[in-house]
C-alpha atoms as a PDB file:
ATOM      1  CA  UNK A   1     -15.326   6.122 -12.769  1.00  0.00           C
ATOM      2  CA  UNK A   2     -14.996   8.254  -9.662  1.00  0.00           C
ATOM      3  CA  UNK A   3     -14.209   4.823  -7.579  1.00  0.00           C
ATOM      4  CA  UNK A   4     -11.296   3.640  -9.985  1.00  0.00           C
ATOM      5  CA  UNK A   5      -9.278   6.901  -9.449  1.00  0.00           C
ATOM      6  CA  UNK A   6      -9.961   6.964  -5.717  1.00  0.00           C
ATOM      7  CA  UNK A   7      -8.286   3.200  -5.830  1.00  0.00           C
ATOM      8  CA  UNK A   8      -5.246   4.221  -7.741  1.00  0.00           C
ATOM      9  CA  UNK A   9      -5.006   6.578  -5.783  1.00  0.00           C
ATOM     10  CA  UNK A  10      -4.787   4.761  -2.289  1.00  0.00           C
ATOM     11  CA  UNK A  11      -2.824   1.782  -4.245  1.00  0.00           C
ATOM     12  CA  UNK A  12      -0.040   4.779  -4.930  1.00  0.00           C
ATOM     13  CA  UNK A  13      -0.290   5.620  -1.254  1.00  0.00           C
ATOM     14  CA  UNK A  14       0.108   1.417  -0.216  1.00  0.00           C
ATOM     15  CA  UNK A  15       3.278   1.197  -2.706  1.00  0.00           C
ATOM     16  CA  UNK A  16       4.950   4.353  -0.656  1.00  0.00           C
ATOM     17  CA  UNK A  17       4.207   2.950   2.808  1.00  0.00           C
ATOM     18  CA  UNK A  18       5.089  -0.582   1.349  1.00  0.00           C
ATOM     19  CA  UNK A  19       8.876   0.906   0.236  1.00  0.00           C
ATOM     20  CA  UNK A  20       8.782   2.901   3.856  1.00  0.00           C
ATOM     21  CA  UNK A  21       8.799   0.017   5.946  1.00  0.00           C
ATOM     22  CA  UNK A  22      11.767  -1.416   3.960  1.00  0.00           C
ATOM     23  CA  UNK A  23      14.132   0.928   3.964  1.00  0.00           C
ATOM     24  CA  UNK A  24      13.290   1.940   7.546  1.00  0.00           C
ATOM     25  CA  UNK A  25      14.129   0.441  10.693  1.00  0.00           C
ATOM     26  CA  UNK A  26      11.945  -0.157  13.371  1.00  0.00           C
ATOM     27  CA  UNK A  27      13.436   1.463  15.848  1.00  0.00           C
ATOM     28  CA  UNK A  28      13.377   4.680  13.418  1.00  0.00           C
ATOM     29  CA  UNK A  29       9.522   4.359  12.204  1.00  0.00           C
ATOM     30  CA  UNK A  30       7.121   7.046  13.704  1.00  0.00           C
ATOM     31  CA  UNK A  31       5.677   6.125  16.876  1.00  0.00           C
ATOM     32  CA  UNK A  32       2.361   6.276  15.453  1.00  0.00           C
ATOM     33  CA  UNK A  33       3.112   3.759  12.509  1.00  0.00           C
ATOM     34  CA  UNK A  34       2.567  -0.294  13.690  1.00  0.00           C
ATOM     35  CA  UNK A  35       5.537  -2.155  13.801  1.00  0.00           C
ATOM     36  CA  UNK A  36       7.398   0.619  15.611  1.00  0.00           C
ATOM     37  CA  UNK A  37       9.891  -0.918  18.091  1.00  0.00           C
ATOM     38  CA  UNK A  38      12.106   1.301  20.164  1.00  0.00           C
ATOM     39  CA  UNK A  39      15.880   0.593  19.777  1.00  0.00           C
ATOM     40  CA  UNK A  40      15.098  -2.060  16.759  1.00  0.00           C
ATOM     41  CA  UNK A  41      17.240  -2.231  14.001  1.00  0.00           C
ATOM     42  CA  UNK A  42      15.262  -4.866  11.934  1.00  0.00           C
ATOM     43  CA  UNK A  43      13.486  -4.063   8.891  1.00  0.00           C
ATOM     44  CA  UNK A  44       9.627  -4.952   8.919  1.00  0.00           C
ATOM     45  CA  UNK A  45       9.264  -7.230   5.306  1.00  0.00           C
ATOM     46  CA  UNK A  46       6.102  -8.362   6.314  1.00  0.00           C
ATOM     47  CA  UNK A  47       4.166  -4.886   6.506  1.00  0.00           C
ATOM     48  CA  UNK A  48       5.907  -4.144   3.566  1.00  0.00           C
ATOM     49  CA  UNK A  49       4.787  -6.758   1.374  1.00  0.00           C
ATOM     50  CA  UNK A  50       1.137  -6.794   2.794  1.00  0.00           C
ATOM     51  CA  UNK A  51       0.820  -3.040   1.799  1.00  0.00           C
ATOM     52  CA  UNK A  52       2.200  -4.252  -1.767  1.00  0.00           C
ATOM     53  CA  UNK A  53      -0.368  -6.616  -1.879  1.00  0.00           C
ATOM     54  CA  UNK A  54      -3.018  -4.464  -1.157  1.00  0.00           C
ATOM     55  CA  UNK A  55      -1.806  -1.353  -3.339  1.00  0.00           C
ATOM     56  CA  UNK A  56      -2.239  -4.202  -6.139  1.00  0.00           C
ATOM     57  CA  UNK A  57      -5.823  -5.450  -5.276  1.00  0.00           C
ATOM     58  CA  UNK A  58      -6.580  -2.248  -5.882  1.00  0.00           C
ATOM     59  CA  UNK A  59      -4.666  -1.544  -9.066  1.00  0.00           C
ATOM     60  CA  UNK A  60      -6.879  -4.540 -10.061  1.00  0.00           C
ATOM     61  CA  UNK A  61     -10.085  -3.248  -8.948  1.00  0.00           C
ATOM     62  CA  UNK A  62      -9.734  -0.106 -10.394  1.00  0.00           C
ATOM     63  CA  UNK A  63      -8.852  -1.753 -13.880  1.00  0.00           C
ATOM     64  CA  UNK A  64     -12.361  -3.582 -13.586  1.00  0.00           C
ATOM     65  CA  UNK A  65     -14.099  -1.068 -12.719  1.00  0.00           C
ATOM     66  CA  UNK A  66     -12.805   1.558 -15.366  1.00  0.00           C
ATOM     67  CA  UNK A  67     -13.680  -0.588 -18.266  1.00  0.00           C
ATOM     68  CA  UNK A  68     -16.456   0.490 -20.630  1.00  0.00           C
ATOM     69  CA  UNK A  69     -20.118  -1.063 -20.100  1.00  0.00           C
ATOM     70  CA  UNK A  70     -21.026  -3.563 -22.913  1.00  0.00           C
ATOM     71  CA  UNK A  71     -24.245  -2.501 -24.713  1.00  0.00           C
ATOM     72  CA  UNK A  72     -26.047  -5.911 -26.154  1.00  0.00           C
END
C-alpha cells in the first residue's frame, strides 16, 4: 500500500514539472533544470508532455497496486 502512495505522490510532482516547462521559457528555467537555454524564448512541449506521461504511468501503477488481493 506504502508503494501506491509513494507513486501518487511523484505522479503529482511529474504533473507540476510537466505544467512548469509550459508556461516557462527556456531562457527563464533554472539553470539546473534540462532544457535550460540562455536567452531562449521557446517553450519546451516535449519535456512537458514526457513528464505527463510519466506522472500517468504512475497514476496507473498505483491504481494496480492499491487494489484488494483476491482470496480463492
Amino acid at each position: 500500500m506504502k508503494k501506491s502512495y509513494l507513486a501518487v505522490i511523484l505522479g503529482i510532482i511529474f504533473i507540476g514539472i510537466a505544467v512548469f516547462y509550459w508556461i516557462t521559457p527556456a531562457g527563464s528555467l533554472p539553470t539546473y533544470v534540462p532544457g535550460f537555454i540562455a536567452g531562449s524564448s521557446t517553450i519546451h512541449v516535449k519535456h512537458g508532455i514526457a513528464s505527463f506521461i510519466l506522472a500517468l504511468i504512475l497514476f496507473v501503477y498505483a491504481w494496480f497496486t492499491s487494489a484488494p488481493k483476491e482470496s480463492n
